[in-house]
C-alpha atoms as a PDB file:
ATOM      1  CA  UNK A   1     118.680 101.198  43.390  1.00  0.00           C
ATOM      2  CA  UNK A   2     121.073  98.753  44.934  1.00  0.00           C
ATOM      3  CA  UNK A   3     121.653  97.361  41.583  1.00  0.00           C
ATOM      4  CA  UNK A   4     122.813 100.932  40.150  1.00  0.00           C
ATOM      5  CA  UNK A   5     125.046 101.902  42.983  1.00  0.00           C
ATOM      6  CA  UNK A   6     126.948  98.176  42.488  1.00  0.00           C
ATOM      7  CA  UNK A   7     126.824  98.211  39.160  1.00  0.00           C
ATOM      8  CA  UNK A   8     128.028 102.147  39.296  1.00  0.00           C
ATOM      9  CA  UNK A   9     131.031 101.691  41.605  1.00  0.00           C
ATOM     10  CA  UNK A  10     132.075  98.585  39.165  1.00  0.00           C
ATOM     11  CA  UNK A  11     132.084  99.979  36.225  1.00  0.00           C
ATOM     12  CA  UNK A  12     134.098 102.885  37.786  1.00  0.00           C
ATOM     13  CA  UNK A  13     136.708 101.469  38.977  1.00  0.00           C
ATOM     14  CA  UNK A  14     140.492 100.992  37.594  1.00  0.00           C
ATOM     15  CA  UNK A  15     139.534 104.264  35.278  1.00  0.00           C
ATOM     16  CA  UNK A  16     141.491 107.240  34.434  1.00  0.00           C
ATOM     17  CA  UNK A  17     138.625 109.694  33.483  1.00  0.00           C
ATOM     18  CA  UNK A  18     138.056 112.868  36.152  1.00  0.00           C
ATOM     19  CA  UNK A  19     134.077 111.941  36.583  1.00  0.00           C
ATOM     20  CA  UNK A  20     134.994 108.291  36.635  1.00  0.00           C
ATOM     21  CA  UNK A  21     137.326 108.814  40.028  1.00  0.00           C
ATOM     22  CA  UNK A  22     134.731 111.204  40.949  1.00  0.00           C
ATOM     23  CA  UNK A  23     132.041 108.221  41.068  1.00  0.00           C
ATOM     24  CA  UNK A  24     134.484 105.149  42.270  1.00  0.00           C
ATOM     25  CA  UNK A  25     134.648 107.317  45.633  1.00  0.00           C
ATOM     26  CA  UNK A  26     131.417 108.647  45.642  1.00  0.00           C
ATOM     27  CA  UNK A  27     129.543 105.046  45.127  1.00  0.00           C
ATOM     28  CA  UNK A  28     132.352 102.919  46.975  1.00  0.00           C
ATOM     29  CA  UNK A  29     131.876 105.426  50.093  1.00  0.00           C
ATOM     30  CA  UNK A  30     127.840 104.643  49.664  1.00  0.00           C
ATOM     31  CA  UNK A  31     128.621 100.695  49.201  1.00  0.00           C
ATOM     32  CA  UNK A  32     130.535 101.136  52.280  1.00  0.00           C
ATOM     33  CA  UNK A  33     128.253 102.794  53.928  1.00  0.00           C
ATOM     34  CA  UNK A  34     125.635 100.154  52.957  1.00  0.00           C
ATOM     35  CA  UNK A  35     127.857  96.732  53.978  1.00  0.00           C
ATOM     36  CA  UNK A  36     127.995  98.497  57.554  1.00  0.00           C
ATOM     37  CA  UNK A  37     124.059  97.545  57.903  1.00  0.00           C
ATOM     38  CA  UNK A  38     123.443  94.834  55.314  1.00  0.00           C
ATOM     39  CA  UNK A  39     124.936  92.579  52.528  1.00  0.00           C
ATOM     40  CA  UNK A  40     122.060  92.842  49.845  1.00  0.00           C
ATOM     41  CA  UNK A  41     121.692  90.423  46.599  1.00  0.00           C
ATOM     42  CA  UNK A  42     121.866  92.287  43.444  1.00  0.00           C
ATOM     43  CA  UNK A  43     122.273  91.918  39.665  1.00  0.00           C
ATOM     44  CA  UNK A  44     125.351  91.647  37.292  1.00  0.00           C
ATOM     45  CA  UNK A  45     126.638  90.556  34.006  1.00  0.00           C
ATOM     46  CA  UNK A  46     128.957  88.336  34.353  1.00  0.00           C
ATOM     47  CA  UNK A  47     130.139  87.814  30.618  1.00  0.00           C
ATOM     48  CA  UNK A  48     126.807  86.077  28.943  1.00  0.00           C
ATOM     49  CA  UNK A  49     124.736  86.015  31.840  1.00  0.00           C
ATOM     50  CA  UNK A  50     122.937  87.983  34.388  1.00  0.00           C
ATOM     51  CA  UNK A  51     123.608  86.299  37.992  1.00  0.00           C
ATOM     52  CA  UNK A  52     122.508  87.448  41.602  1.00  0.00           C
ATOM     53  CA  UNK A  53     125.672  88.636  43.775  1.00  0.00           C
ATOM     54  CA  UNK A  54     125.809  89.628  47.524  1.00  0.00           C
ATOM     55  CA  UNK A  55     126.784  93.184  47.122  1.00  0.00           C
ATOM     56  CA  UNK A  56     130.196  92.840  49.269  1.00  0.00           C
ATOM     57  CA  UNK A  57     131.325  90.332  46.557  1.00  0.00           C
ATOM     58  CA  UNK A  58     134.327  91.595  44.530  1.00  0.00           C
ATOM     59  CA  UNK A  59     134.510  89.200  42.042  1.00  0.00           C
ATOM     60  CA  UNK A  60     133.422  91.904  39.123  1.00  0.00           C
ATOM     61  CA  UNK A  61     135.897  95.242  40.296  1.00  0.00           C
ATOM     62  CA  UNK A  62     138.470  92.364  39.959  1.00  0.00           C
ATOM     63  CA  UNK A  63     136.964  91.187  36.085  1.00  0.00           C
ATOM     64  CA  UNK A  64     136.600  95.518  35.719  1.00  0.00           C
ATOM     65  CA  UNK A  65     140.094  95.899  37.056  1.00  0.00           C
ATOM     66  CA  UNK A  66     141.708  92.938  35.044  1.00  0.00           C
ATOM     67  CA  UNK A  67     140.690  92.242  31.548  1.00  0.00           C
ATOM     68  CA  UNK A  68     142.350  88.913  31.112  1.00  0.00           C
ATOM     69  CA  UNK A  69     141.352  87.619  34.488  1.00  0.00           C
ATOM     70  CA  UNK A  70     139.960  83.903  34.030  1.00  0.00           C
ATOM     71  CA  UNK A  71     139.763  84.059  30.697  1.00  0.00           C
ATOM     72  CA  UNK A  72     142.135  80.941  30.610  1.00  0.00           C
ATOM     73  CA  UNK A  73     140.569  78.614  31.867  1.00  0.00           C
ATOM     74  CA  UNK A  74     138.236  78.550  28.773  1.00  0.00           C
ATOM     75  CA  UNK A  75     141.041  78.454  26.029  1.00  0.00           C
ATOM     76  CA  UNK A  76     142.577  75.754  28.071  1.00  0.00           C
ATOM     77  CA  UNK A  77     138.999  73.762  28.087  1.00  0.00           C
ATOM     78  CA  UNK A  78     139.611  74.595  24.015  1.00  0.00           C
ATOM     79  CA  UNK A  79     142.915  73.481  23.993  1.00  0.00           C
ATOM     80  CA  UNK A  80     141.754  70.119  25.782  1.00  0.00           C
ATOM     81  CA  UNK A  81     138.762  69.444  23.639  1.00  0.00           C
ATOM     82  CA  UNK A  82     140.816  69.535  21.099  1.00  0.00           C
ATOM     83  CA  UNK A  83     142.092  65.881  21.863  1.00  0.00           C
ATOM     84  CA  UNK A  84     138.899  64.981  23.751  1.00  0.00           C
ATOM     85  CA  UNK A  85     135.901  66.089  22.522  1.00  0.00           C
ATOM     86  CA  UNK A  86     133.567  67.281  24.337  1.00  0.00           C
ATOM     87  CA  UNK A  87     135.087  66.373  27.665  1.00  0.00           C
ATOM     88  CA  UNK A  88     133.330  66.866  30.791  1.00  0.00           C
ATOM     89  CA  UNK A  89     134.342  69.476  34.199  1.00  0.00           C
ATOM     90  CA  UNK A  90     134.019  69.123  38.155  1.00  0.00           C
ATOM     91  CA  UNK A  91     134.283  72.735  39.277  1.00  0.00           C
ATOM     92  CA  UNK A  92     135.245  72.475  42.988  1.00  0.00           C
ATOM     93  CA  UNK A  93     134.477  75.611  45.010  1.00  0.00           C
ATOM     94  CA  UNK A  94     132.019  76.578  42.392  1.00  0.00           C
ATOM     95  CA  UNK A  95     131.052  80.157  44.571  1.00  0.00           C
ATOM     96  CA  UNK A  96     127.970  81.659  43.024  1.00  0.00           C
ATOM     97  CA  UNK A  97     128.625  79.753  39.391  1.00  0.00           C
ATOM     98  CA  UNK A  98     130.651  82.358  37.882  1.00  0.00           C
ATOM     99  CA  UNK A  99     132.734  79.675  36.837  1.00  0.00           C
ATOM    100  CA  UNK A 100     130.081  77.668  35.018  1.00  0.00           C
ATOM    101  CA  UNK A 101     128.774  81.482  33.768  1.00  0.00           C
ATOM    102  CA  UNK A 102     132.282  81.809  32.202  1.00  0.00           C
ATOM    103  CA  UNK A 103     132.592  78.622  30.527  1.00  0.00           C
ATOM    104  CA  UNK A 104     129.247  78.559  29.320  1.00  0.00           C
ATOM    105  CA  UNK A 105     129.933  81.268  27.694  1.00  0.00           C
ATOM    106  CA  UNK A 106     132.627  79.591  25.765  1.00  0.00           C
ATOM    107  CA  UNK A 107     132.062  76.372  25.737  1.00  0.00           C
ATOM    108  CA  UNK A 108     129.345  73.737  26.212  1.00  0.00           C
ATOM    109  CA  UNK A 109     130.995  71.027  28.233  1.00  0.00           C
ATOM    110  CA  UNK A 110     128.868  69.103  30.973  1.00  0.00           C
ATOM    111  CA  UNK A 111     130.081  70.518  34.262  1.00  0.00           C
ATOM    112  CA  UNK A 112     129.456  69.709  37.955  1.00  0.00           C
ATOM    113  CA  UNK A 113     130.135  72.260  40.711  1.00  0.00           C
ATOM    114  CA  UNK A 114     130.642  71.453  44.027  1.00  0.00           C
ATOM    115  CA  UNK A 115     130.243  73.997  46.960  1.00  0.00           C
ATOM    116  CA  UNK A 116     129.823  73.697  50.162  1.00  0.00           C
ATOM    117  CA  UNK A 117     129.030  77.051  51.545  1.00  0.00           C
ATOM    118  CA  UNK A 118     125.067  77.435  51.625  1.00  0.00           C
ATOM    119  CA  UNK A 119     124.992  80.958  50.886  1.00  0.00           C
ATOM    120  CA  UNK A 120     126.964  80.153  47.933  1.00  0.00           C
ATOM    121  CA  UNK A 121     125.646  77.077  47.166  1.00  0.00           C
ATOM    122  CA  UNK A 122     122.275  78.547  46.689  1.00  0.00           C
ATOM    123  CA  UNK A 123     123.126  81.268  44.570  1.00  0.00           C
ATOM    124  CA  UNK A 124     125.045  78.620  42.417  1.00  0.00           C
ATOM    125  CA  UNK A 125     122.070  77.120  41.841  1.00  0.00           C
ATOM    126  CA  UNK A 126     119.731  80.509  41.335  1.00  0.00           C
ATOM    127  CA  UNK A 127     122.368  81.341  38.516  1.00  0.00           C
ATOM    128  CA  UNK A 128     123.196  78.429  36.735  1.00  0.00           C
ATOM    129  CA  UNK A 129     119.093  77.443  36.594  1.00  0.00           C
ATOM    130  CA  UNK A 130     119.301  78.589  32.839  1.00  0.00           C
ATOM    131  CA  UNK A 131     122.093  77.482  32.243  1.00  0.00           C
ATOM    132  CA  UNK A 132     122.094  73.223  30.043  1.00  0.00           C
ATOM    133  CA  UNK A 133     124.228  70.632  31.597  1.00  0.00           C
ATOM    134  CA  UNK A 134     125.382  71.632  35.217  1.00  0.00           C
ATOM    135  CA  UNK A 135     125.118  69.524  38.215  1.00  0.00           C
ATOM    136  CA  UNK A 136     125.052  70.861  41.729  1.00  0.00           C
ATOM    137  CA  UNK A 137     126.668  69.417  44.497  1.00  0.00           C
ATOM    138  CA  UNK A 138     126.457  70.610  48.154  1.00  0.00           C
ATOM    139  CA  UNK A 139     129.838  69.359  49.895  1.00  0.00           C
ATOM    140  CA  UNK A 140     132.958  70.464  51.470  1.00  0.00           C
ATOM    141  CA  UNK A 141     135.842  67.789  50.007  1.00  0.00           C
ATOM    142  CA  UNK A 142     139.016  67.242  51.478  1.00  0.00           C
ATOM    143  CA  UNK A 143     141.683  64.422  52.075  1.00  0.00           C
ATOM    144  CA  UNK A 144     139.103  61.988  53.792  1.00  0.00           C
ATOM    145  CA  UNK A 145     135.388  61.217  54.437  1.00  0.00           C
ATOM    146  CA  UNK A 146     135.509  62.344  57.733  1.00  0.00           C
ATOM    147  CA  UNK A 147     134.213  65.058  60.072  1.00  0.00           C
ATOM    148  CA  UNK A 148     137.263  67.724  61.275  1.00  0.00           C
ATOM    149  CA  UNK A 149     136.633  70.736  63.747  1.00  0.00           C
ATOM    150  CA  UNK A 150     136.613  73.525  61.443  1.00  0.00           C
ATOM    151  CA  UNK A 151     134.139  76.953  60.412  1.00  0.00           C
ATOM    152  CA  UNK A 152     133.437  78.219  56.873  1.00  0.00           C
ATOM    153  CA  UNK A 153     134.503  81.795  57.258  1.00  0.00           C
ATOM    154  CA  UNK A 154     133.412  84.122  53.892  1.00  0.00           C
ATOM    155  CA  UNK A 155     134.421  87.868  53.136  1.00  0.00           C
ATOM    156  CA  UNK A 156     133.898  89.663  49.341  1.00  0.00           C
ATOM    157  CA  UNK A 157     133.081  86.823  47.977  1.00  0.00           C
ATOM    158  CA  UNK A 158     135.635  84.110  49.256  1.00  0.00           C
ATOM    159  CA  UNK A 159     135.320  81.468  52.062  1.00  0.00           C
ATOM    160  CA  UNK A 160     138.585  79.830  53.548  1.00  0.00           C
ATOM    161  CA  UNK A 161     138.074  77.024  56.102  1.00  0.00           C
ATOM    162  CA  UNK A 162     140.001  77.696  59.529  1.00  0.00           C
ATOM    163  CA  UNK A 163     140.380  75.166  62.620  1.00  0.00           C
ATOM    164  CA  UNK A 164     138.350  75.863  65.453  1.00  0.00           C
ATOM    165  CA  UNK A 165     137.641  73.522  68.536  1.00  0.00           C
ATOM    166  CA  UNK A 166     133.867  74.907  68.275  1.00  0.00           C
ATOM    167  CA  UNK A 167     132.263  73.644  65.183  1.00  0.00           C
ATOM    168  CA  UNK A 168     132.857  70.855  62.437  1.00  0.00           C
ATOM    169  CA  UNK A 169     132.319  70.319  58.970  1.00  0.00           C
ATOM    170  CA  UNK A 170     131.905  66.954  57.353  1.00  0.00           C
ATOM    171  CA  UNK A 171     134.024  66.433  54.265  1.00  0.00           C
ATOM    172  CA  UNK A 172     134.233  64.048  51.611  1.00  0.00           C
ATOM    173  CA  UNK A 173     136.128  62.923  48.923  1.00  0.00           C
ATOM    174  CA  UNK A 174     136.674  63.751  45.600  1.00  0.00           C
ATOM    175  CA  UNK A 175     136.535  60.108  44.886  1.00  0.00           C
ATOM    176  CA  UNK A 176     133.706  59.225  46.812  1.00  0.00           C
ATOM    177  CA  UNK A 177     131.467  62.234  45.136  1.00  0.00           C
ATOM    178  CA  UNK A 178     132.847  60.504  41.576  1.00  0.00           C
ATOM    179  CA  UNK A 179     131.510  57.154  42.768  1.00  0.00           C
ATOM    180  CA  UNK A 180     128.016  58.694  43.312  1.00  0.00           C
ATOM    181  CA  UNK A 181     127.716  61.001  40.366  1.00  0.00           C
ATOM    182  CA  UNK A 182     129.371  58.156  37.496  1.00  0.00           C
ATOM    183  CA  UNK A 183     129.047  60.093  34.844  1.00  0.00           C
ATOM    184  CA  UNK A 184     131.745  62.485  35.801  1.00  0.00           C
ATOM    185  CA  UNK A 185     134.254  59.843  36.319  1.00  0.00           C
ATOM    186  CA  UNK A 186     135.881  60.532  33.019  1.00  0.00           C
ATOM    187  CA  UNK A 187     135.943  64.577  33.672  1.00  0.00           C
ATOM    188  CA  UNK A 188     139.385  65.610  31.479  1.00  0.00           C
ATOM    189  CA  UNK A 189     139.510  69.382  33.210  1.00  0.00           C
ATOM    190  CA  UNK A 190     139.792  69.627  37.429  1.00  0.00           C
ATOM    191  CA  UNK A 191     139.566  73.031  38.067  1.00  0.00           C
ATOM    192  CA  UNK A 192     140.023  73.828  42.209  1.00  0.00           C
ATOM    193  CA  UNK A 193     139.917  77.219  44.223  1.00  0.00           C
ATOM    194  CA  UNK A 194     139.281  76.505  47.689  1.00  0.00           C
ATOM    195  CA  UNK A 195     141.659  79.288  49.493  1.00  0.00           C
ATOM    196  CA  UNK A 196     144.377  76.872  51.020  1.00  0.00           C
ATOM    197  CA  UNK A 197     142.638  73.711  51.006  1.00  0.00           C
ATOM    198  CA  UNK A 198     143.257  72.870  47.242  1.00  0.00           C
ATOM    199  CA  UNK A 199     145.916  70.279  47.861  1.00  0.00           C
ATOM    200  CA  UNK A 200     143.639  68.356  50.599  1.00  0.00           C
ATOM    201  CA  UNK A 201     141.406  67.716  47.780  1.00  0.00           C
ATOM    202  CA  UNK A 202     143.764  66.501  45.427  1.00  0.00           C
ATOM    203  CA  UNK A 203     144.873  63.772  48.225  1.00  0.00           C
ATOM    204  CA  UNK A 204     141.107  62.749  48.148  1.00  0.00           C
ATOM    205  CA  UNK A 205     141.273  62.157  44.192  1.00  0.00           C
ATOM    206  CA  UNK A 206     143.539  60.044  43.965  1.00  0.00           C
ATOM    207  CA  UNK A 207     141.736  57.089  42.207  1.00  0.00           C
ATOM    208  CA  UNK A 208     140.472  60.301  39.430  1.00  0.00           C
ATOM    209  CA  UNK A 209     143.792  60.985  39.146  1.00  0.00           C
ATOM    210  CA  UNK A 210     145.053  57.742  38.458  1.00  0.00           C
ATOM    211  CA  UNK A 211     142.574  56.415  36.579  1.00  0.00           C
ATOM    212  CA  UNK A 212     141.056  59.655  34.222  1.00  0.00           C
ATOM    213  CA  UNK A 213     144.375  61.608  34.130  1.00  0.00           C
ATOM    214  CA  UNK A 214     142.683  65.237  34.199  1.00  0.00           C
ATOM    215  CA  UNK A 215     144.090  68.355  33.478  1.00  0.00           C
ATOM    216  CA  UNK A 216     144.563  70.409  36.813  1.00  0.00           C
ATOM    217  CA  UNK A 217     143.464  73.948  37.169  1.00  0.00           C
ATOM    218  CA  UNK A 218     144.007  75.324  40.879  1.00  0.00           C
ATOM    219  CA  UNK A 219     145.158  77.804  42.879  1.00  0.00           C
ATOM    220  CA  UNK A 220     148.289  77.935  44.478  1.00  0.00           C
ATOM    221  CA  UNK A 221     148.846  80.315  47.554  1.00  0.00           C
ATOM    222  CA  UNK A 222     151.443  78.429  49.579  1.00  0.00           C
ATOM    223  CA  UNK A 223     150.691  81.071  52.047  1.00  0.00           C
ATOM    224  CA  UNK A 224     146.847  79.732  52.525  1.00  0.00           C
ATOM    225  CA  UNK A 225     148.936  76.433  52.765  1.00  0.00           C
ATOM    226  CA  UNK A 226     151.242  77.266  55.673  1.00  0.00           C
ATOM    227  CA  UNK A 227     148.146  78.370  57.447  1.00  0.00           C
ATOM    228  CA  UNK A 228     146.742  74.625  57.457  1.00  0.00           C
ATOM    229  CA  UNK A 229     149.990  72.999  57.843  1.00  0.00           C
ATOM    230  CA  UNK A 230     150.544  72.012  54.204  1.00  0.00           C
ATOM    231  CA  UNK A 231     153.968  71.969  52.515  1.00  0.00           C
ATOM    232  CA  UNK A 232     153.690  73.000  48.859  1.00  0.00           C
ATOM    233  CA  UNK A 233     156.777  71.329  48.393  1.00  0.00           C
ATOM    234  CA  UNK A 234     154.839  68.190  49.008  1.00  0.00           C
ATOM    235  CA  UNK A 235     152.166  69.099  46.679  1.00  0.00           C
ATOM    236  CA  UNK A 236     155.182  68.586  43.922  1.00  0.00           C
ATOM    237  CA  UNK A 237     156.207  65.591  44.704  1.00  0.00           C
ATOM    238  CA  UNK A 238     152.702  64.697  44.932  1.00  0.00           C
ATOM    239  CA  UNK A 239     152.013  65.611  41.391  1.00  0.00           C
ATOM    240  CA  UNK A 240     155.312  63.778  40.120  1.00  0.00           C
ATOM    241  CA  UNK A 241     153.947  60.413  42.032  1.00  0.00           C
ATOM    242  CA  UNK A 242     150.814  60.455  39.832  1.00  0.00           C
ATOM    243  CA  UNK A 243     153.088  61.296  36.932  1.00  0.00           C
ATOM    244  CA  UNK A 244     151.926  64.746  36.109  1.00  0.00           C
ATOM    245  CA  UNK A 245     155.144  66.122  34.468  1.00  0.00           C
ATOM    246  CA  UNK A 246     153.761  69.528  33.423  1.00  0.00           C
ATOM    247  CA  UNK A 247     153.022  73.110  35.039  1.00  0.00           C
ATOM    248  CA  UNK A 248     152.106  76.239  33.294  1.00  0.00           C
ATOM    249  CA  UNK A 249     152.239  79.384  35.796  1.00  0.00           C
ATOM    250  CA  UNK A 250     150.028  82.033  36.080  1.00  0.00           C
ATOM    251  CA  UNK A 251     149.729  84.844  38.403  1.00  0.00           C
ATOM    252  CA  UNK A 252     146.571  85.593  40.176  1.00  0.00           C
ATOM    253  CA  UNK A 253     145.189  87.886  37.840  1.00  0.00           C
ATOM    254  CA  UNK A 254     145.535  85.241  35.260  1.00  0.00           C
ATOM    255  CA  UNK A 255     148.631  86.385  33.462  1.00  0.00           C
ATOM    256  CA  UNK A 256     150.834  83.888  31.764  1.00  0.00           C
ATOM    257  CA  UNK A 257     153.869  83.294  33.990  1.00  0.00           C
ATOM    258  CA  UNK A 258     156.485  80.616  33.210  1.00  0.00           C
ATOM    259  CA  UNK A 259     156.088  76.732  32.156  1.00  0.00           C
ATOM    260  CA  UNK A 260     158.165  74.365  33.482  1.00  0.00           C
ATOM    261  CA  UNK A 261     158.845  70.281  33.625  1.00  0.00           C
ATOM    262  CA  UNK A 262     158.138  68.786  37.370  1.00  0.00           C
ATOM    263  CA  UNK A 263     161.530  68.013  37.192  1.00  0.00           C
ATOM    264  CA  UNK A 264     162.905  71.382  36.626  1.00  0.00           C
ATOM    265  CA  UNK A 265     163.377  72.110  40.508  1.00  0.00           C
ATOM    266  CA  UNK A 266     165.301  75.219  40.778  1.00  0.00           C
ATOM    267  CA  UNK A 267     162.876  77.038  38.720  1.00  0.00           C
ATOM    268  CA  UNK A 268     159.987  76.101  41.349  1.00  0.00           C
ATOM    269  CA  UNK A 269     162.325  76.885  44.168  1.00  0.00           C
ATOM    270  CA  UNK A 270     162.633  80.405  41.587  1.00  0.00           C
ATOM    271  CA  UNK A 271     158.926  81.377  41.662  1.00  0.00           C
ATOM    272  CA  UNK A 272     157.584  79.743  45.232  1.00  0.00           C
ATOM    273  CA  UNK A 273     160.401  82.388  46.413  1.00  0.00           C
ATOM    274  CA  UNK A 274     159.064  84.937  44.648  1.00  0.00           C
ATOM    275  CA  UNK A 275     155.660  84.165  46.320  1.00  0.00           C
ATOM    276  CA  UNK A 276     156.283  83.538  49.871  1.00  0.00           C
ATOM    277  CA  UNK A 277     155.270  85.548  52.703  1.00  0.00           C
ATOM    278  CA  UNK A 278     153.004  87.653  50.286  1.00  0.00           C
ATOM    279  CA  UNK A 279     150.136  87.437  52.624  1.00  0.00           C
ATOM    280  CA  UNK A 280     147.993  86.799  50.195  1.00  0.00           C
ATOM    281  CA  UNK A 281     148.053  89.233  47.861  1.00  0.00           C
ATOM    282  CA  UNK A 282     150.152  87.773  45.609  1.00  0.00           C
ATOM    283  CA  UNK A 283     150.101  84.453  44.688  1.00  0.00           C
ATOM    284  CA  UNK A 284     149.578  81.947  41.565  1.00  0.00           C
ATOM    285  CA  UNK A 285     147.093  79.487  39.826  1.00  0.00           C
ATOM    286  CA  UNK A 286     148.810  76.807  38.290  1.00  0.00           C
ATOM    287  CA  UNK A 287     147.617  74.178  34.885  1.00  0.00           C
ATOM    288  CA  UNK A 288     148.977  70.704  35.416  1.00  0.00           C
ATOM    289  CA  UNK A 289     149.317  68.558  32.981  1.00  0.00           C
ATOM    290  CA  UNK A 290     149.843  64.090  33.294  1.00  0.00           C
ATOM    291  CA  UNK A 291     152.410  63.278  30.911  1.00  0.00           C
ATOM    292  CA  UNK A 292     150.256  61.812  28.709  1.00  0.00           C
ATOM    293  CA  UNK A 293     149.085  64.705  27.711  1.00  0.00           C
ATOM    294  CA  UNK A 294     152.183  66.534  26.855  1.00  0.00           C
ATOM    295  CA  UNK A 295     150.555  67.031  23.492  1.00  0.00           C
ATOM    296  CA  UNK A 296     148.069  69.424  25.069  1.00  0.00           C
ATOM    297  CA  UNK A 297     150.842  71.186  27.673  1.00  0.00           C
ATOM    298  CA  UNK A 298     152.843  71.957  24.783  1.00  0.00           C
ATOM    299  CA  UNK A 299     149.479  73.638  22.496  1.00  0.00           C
ATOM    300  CA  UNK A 300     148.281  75.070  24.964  1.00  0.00           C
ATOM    301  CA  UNK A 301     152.053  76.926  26.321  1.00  0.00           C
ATOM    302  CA  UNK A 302     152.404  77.797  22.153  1.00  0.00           C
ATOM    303  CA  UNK A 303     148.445  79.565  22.041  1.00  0.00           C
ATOM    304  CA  UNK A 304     149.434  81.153  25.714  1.00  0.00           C
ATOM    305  CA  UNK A 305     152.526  82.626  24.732  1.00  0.00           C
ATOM    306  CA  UNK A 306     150.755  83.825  21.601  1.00  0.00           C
ATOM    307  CA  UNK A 307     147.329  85.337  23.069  1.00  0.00           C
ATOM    308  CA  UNK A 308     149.328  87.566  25.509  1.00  0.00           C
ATOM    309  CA  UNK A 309     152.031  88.558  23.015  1.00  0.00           C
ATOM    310  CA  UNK A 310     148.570  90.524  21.630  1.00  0.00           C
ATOM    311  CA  UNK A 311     146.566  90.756  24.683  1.00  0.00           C
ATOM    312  CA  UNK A 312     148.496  92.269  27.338  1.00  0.00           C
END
């Protein structure tokens, strides 16, 4: 029954149809009613596979809502095996595994996600049991191995990190998770969505970056930054030290935005603009690309441009 009324207020939503508007209210008002006394599992699609999903997660009303949301990060893990075959994936802030769902779906690349919620991180592991050639990782990463005073705090299906004198988390590095789990060293796609603390992690890659040169995938709310007391502006010029040249834009609905050259600073003074002080409910996920792999920035800006000339 709980199953029904999710999947019933889902499936609803963003529709223009009388009886469709009719049930969005009638089964959000229920879920409402429902999240005031409990947070149930239950059962969704998500693309190829069925997966179990607290019921306050809204992960699928934005897929309903959206129809091109995240469906680029799996022609961009086409667009990169096209110059290195099957290439492998560290998924950082892996959730529930809809990520590894999703790309499964497309794709068979090895991938490892790391989470460090438990709630999530044991639902990752319930829905990616089926699924060949994913690794789990328990951990919260950021710039150092190290132990900072700070709570996981989790709402529909996201879970930001906020400083707090009254608990701690112990973080590693990106680096130091590589060192343990080898066979990932030479992972060609980083994809990171960790509300705010994306660029943290970054800083804690540094010898992956160096060394493997992977394609970035990660969210960029400079909003979530300001919170933690990170310039995005440093992120930048963190990405032209490592010499990655290359950013393709998208908005956070996964719409194909603007492409640019690291160098090309007026146009990211342009969009950060347009994104600041949005509170959140507007920001971007950005691709970034070393410049050795200009080959696959330019493909995959040429297929982008091209799927949403038809798609949109």
């Amino acid at each position: 029954m709980i199953s029904f009324i999710y999947n019933s207020f889902v499936n609803s939503c963003n529709k223009t149809e009388y009886w469709d508007k009719v049930k969005n209210v009638l089964f959000g008002g229920i879920r409402k009613i429902i999240l005031f006394f409990a947070d149930p599992l239950v059962t969704y699609k998500l693309w190829n596979y069925y997966v179990k999903i607290p019921f306050s997660h809204n992960l699928p009303v934005v897929i309903v809502s959206n129809k091109n949301y995240n469906t680029n990060l799996p022609r961009i893990s086409t667009y990169i095996d096209s110059k290195y075959p099957s290439p492998s994936l560290i998924d950082i802030g892996a959730n529930i595994g809809d990520t590894a769902a999703l790309l499964r779906s497309f794709v068979d690349f090895p991938i490892m996600c790391i989470e460090g919620d438990n709630n999530y991180y044991n639902l990752l592991k319930i829905n990616t049991s089926n699924i060949n050639g994913i690794k789990h990782i328990k951990s919260f990463l950021g710039e150092h191995n190290e132990e900072i005073n700070a709570v996981i705090q989790t709402e529909r299906g996201t879970g930001t990190i906020s400083n707090t004198k009254n608990s701690s988390i112990q973080t590693k590095k990106l680096d130091t998770i590589i060192c343990e789990n080898s066979e990932f060293k030479n992972a060609k796609l980083l994809k990171i969505d960790t509300d705010g603390f994306d660029f943290k992690i970054m800083k804690g890659a540094t010898e992956l970056l160096q060394n493997t040169k992977p394609v970035i995938f990660t969210e960029f709310d400079q909003n979530l930054m300001k919170q933690i007391n990170e310039d995005y502006n440093d992120m930048f010029a963190f990405f032209k030290k490592y010499n990655y040249e290359y950013i393709i834009f998208y908005d956070n609905f996964g719409d194909y935005l603007l492409s640019i050259n690291i160098n090309e600073t007026e146009k990211i003074e342009d969009i950060t603009s347009y994104f600041d002080n949005r509170n959140t409910d507007k920001f971007c996920d950005i691709c970034v690309f070393h410049k050795d792999d200009k080959d696959i920035f330019e493909l995959t800006r040429k297929k982008e441009i091209e799927f949403f000339s038809k798609n949109r």
